[in-house]
Structures are given as structure tokens and as C-alpha cells.
Protein backbone atom coordinates (compact mmCIF):
# COMPACT_ATOMS: atom_id res chain seq x y z
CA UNK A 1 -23.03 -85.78 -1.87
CA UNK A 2 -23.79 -88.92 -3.86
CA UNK A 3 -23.62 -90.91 -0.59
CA UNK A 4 -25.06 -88.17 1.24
CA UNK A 5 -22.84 -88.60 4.47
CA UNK A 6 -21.76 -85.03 5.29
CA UNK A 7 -18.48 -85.51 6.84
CA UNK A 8 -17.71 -89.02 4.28
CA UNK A 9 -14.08 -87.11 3.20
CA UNK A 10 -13.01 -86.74 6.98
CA UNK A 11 -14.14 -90.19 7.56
CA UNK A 12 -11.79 -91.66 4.90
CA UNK A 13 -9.29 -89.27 5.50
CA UNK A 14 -8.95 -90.41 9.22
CA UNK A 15 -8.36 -94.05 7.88
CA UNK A 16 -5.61 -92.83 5.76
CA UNK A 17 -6.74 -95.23 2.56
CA UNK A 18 -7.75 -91.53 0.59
CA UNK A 19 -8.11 -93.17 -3.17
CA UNK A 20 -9.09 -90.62 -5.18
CA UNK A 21 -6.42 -89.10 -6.48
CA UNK A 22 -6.12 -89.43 -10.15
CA UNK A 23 -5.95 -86.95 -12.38
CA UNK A 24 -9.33 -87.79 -14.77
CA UNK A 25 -8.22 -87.37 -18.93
CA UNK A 26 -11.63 -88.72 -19.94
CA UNK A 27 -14.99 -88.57 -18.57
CA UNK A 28 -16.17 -91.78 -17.87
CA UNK A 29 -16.81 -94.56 -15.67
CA UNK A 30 -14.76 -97.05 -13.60
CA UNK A 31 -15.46 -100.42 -13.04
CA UNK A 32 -14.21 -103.22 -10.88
CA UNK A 33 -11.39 -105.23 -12.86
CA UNK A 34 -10.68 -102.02 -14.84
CA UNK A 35 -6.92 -101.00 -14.89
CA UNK A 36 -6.01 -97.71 -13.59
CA UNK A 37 -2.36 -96.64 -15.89
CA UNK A 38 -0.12 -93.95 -14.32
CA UNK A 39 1.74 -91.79 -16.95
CA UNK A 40 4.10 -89.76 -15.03
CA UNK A 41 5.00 -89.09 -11.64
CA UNK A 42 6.85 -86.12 -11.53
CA UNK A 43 7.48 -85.58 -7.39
CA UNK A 44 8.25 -89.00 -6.50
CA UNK A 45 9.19 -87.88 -3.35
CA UNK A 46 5.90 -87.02 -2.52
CA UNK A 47 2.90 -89.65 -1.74
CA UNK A 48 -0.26 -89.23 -0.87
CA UNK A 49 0.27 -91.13 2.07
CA UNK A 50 3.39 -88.26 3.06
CA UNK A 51 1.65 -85.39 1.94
CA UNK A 52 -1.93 -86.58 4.45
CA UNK A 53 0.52 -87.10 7.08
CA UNK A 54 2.32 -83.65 6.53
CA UNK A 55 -1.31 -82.17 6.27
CA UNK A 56 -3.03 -84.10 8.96
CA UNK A 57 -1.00 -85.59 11.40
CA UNK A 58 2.22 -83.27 11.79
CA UNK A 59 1.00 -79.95 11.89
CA UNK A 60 3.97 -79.02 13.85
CA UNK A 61 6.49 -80.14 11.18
CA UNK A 62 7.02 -76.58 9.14
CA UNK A 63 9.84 -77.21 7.25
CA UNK A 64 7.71 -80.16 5.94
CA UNK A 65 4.94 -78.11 5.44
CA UNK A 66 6.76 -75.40 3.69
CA UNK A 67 8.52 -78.65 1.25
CA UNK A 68 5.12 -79.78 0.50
CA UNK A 69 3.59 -75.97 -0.23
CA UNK A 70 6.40 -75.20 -2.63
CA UNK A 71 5.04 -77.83 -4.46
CA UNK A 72 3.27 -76.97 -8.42
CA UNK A 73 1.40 -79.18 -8.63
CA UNK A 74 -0.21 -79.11 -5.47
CA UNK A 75 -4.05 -77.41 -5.06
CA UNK A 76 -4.01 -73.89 -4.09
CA UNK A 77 -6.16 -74.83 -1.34
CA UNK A 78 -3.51 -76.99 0.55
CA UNK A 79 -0.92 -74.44 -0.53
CA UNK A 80 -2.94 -71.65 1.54
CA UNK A 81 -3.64 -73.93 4.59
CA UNK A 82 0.06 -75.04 4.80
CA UNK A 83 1.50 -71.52 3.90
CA UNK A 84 -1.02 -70.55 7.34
CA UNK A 85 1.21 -72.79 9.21
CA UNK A 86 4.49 -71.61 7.89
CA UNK A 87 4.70 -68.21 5.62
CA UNK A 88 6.30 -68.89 2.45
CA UNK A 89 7.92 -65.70 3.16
């Protein structure tokens, strides 16, 4: 919305350079120069750059898809549109 292109998430998606995916502890703003710290990492196995391919790119891959939805920490939204490729049973 703040850049008002309707489809800007597909658009970056599609390039595969997705960067927003930090988990925000404090409101507050960002600024060029400013060091990003992660604290944990508890799925190492498990990139963003894996999980967009999983999601995007192999959507005939069900045993991935299945890995990936039996994930916690991932957002219930993915979980249902993965689990719609391959029932959790």
C-alpha cells in the first residue's frame, strides 16, 4: 500500500530477493547503515530462499511441502495452502 503498486509482493517474490522477513521486537525505523542482529534460528534447515522455492516453484514436490507445513513456526496461511497440496492427514 505505501508504494501503492497492487501486485508489488508478487513482483518481488518472482525475483526471489523477498527481504522482509524479520521478526520486528520494537517498533521503529530502519535506516541504511543500520545493523540488522539475528538471535536464534531455530530451523536451520529451512531458508527463505527453500521455503519460496517449495511454495512457488515446486508445487509438485509434496513431501517437501508436507516438511515445510509441519513446520511451528510457519504462518497458518502457508500451512493451509501447502496442506491443499498435500493433506497433513
Amino acid at each position: 500500500m505505501k508504494w501503492h503498486v497492487k501486485d508489488l509482493a508478487l513482483q518481488v517474490e518472482q525475483t526471489g530477493k523477498t527481504g522482509w522477513y524479520f521478526r520486528v521486537l520494537k517498533e521503529g525505523a530502519v535506516c541504511a547503515g543500520d545493523e540488522l542482529k539475528l538471535i536464534e534460528h531455530p530451523f536451520p534447515q529451512w531458508t527463505i530462499e527453500e521455503a519460496n522455492q517449495i511454495m512457488h516453484h515446486r508445487p509438485d514436490d509434496l513431501t517437501a511441502a508436507l516438511e515445510l507445513a509441519a513446520c511451528p513456526l510457519l504462518s497458518l496461511s502457508w500451512k493451509e495452502m501447502l496442506s491443499e497440496r498435500a493433506p497433513l492427514g
